[in-house]
C-alpha atoms as a PDB file:
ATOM      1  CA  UNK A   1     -37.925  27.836  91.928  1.00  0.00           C
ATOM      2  CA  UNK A   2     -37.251  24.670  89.840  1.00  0.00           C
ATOM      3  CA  UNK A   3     -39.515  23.385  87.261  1.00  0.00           C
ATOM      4  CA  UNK A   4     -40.787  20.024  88.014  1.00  0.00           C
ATOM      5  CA  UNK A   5     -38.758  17.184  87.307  1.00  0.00           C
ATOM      6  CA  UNK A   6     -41.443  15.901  84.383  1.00  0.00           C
ATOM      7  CA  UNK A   7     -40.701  18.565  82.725  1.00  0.00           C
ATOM      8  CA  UNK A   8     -37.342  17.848  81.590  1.00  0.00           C
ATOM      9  CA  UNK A   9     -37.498  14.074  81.392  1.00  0.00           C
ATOM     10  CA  UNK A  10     -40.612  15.314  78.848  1.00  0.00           C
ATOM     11  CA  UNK A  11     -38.189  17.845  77.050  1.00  0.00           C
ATOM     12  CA  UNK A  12     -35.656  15.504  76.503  1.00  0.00           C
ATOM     13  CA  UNK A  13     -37.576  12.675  75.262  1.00  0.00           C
ATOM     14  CA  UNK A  14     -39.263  14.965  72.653  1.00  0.00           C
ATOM     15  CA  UNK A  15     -35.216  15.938  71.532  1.00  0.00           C
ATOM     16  CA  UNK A  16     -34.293  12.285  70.955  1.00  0.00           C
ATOM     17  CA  UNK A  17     -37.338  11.435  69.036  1.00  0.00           C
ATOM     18  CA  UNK A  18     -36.712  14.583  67.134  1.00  0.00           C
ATOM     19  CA  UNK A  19     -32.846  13.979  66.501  1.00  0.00           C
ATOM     20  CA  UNK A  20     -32.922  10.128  65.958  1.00  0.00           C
ATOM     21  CA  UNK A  21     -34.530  10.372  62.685  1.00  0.00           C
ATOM     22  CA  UNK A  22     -33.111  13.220  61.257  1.00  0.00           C
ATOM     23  CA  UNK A  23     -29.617  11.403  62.097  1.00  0.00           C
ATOM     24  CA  UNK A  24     -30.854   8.485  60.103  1.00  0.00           C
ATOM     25  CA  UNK A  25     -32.291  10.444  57.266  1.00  0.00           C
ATOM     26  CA  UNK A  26     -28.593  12.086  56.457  1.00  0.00           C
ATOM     27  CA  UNK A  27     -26.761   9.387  57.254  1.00  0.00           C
ATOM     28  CA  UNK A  28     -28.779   7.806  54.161  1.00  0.00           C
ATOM     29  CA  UNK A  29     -28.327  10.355  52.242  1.00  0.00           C
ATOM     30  CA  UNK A  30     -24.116   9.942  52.396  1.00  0.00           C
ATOM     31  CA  UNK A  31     -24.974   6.754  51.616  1.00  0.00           C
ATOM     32  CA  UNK A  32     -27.019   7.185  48.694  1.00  0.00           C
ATOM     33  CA  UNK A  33     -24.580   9.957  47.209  1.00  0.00           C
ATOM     34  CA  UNK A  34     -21.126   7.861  48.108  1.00  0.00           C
ATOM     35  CA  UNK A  35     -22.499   4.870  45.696  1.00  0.00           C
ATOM     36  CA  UNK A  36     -21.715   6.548  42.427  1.00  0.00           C
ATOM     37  CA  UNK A  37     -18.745   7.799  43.405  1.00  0.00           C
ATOM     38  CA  UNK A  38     -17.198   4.483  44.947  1.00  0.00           C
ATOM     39  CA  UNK A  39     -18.277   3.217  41.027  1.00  0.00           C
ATOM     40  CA  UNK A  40     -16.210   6.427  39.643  1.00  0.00           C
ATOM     41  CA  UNK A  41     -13.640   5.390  41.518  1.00  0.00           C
ATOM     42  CA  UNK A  42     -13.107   1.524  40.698  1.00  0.00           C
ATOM     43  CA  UNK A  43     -13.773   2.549  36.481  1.00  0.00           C
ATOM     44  CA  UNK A  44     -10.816   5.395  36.912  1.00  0.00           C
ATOM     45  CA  UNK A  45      -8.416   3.033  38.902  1.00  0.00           C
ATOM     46  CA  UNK A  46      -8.790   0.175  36.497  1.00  0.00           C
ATOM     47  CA  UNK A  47      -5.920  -1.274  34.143  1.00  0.00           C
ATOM     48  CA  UNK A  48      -7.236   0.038  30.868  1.00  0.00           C
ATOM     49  CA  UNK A  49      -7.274   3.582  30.553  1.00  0.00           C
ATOM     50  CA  UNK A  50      -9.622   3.815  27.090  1.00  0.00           C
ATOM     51  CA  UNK A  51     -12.051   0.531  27.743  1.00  0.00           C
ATOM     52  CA  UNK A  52     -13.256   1.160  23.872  1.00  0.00           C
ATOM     53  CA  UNK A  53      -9.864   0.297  22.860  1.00  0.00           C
ATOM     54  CA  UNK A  54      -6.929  -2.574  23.365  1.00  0.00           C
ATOM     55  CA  UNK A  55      -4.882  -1.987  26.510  1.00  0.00           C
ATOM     56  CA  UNK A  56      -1.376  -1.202  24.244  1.00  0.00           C
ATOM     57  CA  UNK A  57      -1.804  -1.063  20.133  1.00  0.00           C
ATOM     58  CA  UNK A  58      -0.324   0.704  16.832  1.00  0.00           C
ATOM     59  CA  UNK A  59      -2.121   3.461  15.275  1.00  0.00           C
ATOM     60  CA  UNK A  60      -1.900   4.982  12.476  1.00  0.00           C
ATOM     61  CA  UNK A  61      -0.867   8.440  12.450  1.00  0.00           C
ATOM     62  CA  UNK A  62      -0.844   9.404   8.922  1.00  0.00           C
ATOM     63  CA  UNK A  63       1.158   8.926   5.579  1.00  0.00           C
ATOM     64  CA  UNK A  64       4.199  10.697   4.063  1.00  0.00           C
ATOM     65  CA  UNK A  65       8.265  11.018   3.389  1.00  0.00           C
ATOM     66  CA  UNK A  66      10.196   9.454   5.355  1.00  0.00           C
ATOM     67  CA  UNK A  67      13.966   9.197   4.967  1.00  0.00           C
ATOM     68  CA  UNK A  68      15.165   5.838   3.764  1.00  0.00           C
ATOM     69  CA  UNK A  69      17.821   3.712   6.139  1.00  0.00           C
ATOM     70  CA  UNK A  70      19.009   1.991   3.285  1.00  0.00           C
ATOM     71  CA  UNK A  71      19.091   2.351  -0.477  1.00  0.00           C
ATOM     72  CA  UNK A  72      16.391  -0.563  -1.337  1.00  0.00           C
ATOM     73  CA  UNK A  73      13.816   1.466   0.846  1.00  0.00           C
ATOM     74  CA  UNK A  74      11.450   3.330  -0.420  1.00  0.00           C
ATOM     75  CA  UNK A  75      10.767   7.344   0.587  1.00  0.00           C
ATOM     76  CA  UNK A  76       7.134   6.752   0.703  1.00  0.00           C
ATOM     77  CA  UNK A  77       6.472   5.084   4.868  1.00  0.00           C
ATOM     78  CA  UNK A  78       3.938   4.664   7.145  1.00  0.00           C
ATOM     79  CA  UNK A  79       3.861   6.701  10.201  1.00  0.00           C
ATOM     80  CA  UNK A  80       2.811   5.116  13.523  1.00  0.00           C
ATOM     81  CA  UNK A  81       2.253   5.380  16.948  1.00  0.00           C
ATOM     82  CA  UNK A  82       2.640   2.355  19.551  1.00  0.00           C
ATOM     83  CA  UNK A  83       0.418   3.420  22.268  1.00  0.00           C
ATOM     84  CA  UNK A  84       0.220   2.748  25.965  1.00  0.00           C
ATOM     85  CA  UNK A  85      -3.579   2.052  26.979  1.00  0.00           C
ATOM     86  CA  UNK A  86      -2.882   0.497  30.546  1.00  0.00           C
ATOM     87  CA  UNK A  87      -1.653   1.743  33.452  1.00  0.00           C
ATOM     88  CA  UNK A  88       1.797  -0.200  33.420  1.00  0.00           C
ATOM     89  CA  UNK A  89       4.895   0.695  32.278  1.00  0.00           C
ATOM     90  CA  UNK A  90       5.643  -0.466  28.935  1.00  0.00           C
ATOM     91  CA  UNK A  91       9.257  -1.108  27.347  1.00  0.00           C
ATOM     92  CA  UNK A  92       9.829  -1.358  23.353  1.00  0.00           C
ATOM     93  CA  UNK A  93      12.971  -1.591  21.698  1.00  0.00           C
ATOM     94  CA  UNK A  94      14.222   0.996  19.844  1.00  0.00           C
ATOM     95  CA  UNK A  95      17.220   2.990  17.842  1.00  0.00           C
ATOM     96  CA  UNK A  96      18.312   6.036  16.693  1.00  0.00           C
ATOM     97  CA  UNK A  97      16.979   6.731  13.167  1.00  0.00           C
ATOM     98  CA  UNK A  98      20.106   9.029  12.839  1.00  0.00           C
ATOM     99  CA  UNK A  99      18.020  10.599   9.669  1.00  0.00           C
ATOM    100  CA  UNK A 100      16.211  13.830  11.150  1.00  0.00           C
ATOM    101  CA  UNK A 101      13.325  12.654  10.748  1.00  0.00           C
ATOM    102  CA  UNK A 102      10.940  12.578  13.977  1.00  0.00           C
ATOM    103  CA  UNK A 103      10.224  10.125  16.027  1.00  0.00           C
ATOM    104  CA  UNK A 104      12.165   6.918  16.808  1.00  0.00           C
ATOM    105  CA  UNK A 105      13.471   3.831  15.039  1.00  0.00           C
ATOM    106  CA  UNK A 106      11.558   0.375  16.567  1.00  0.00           C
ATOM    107  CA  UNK A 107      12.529  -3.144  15.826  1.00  0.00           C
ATOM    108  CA  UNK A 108       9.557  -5.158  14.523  1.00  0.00           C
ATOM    109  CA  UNK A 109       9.356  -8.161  12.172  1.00  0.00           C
ATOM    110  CA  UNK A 110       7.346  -8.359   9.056  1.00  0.00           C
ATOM    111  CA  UNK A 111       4.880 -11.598   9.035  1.00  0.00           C
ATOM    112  CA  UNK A 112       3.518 -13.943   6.552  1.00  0.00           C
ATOM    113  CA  UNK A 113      -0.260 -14.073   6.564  1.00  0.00           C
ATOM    114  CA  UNK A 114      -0.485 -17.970   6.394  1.00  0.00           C
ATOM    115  CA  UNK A 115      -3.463 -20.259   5.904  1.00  0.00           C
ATOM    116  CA  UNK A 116      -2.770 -24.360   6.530  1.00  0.00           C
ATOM    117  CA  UNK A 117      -2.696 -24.470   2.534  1.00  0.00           C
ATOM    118  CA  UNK A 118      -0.788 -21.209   2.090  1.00  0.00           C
ATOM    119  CA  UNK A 119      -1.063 -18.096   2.815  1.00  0.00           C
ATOM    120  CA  UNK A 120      -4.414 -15.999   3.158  1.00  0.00           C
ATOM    121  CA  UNK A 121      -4.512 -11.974   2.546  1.00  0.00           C
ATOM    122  CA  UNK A 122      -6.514  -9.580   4.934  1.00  0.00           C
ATOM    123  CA  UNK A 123      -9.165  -9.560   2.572  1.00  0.00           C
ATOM    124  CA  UNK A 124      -9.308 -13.631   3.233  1.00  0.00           C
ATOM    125  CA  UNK A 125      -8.517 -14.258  -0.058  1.00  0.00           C
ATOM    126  CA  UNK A 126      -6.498 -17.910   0.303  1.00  0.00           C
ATOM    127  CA  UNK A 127      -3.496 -18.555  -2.100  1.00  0.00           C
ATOM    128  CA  UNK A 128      -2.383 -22.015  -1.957  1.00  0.00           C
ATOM    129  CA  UNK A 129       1.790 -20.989  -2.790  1.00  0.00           C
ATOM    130  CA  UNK A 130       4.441 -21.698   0.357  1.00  0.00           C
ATOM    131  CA  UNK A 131       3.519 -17.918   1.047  1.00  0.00           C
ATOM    132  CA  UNK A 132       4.195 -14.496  -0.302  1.00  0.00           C
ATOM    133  CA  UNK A 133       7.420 -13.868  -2.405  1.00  0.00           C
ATOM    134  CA  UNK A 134      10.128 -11.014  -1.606  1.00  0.00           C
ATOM    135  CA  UNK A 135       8.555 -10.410   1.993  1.00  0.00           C
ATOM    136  CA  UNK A 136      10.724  -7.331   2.841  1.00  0.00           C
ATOM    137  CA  UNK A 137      12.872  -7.622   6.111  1.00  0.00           C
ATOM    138  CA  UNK A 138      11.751  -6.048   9.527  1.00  0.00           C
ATOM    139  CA  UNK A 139      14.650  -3.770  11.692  1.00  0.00           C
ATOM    140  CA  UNK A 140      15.085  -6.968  13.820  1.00  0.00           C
ATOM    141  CA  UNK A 141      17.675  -8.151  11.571  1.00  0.00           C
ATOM    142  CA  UNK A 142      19.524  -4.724  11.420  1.00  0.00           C
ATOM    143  CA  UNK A 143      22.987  -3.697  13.224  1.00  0.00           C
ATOM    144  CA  UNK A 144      21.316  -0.387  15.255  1.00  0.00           C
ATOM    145  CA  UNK A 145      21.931  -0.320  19.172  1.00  0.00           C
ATOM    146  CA  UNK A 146      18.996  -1.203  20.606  1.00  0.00           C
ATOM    147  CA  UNK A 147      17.802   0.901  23.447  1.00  0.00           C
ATOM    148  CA  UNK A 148      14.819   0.119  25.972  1.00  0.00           C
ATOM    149  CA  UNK A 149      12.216   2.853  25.297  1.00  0.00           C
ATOM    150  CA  UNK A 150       9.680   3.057  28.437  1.00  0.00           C
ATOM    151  CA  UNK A 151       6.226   4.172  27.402  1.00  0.00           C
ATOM    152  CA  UNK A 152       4.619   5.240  30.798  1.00  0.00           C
ATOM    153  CA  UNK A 153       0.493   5.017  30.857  1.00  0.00           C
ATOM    154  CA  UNK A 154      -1.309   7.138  28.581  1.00  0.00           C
ATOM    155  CA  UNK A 155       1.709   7.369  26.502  1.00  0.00           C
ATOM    156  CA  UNK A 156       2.681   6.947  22.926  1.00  0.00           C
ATOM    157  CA  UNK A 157       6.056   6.810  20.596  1.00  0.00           C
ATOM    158  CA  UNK A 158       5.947   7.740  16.968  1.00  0.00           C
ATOM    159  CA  UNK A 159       7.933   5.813  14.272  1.00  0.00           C
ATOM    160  CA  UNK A 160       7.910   5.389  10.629  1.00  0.00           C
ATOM    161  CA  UNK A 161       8.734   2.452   8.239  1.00  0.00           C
ATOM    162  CA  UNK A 162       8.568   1.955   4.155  1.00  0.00           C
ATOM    163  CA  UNK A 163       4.998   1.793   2.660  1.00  0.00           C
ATOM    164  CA  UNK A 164       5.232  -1.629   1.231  1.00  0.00           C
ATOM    165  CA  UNK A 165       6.256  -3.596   4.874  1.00  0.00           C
ATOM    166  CA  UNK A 166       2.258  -3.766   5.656  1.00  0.00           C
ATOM    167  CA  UNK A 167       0.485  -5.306   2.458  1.00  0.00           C
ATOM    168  CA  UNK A 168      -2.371  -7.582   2.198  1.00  0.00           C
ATOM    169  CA  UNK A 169       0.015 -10.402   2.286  1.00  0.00           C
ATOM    170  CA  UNK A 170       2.315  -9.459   5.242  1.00  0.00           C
ATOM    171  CA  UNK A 171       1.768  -7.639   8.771  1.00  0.00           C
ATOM    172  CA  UNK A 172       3.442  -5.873  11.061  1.00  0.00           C
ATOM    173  CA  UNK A 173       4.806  -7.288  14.256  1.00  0.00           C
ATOM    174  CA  UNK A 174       5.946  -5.590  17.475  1.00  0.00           C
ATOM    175  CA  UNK A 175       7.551  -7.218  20.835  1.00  0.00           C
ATOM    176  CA  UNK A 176       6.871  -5.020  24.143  1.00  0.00           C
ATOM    177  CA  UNK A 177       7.486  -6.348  27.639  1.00  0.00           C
ATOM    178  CA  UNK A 178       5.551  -4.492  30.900  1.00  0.00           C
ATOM    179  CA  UNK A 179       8.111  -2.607  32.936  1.00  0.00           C
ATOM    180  CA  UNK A 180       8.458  -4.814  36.560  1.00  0.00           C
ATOM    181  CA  UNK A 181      10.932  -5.584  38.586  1.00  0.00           C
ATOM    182  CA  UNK A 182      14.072  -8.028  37.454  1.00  0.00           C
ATOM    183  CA  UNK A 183      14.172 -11.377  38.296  1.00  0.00           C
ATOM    184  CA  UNK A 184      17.328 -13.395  39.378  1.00  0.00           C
ATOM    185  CA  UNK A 185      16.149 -16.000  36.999  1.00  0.00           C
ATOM    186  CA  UNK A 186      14.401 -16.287  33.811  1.00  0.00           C
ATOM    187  CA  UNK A 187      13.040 -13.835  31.640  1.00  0.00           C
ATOM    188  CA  UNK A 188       9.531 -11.437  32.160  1.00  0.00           C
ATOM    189  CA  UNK A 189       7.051 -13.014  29.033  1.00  0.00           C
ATOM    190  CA  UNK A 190       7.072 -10.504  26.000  1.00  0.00           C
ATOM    191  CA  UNK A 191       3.809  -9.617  24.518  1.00  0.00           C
ATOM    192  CA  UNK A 192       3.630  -9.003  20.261  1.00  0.00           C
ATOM    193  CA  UNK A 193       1.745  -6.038  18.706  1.00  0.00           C
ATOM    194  CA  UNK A 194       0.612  -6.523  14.980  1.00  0.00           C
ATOM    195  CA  UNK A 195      -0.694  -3.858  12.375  1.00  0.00           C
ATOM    196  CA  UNK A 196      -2.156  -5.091   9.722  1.00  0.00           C
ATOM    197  CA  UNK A 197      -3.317  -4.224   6.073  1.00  0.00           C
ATOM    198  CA  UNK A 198      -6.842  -3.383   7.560  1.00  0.00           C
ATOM    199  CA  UNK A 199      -5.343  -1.618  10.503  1.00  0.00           C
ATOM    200  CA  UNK A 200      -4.697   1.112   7.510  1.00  0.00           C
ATOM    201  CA  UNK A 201      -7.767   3.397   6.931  1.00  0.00           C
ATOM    202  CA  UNK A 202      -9.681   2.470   3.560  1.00  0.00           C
ATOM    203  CA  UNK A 203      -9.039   6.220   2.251  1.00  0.00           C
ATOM    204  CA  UNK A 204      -4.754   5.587   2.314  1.00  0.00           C
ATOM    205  CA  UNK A 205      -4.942   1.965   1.178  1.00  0.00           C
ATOM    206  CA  UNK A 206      -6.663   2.876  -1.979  1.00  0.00           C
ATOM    207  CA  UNK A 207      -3.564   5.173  -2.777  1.00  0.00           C
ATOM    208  CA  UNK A 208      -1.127   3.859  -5.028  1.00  0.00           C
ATOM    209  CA  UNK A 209       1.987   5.041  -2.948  1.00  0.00           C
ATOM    210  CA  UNK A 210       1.462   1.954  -0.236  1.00  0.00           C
ATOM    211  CA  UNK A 211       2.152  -0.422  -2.862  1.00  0.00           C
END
């Protein structure tokens, strides 16, 4: 024999109040835990890597010989490291050293510090000359093959150069273009990196060698 027809209509009724709630009480819950994550995502995906630092820069890596290219060079360099802080592509030029010593050989001019009356030092001390005298000559100006050195994201070239081409009076100055696709006219813009006298930690500039 059947149950009554009540019955069931009753049975079910009592199910969907039961179920409707508890399906809204997890669905929250995804919600509430999917938040953070979505907020995880969009900080990982971003175009800086390291937000604490510049999206590409020089660092200093440490100080020590370093095999002249030429006999008015001194033995005594700075060791470097251009570093890729963005997820692009980065391109630097660069050359053999053809010395043994590690690492590569980047072009880079050496730079004036310059005031409107002169020329001003890191320390902001303002000398009212045309500029600094005997400002030693960057790689730009040498006869090396240049070759386009990619950098992918997260990554990082070391190269050396003499002690006395980053002084108080003179900085360091690096072109780098982001890897993209060529054009059939015109030129990508280049970007400059610069390493200056502060850029050196207080400990190495005190030494006598970086003069």
């Amino acid at each position: 024999m059947y149950p009554p027809r009540w019955s069931t209509t009753t049975i079910n009724a009592t199910r969907i109040r039961e179920v409707k709630p508890m399906r809204w009480a997890v669905l929250a819950i995804l919600m509430t835990l999917s938040m953070p994550v979505s907020r995880n995502q969009a900080k990982t995906h971003g175009f800086v890597i390291d937000s604490s630092k510049p999206y590409v820069f020089i660092d200093f890596d440490h100080v020590g010989d370093r095999k002249p290219l030429s006999e008015s060079e001194s033995r005594w360099g700075l060791w470097l490291r251009i570093v890729n802080n963005c997820r692009v592509p980065i391109i630097v030029d660069t050359f053999d050293l053809g010395t043994g010593d590690p690492g590569l050989g980047v072009f880079y001019d050496v730079v004036p510090v310059r005031s409107h009356t002169g020329y001003v030092t890191a320390s902001g001390e303002v000398h009212s000359s045309e500029g600094p005298k005997s400002v030693p000559q960057g790689y730009y100006f040498s006869n090396q093959t240049i070759s386009h050195r990619v950098i992918p994201p997260g990554g990082n070239i070391l190269f050396s150069i003499p002690s006395n081409h980053v002084q108080p009076e003179w900085y360091l100055q690096v072109k780098f273009q982001f890897e993209s696709p060529s054009t059939s006219a015109g030129r990508q813009p280049i970007s400059l990196l610069e390493f200056l006298w502060s850029d050196i930690p207080e400990r190495f500039r005190e030494v006598g060698h970086l003069k």
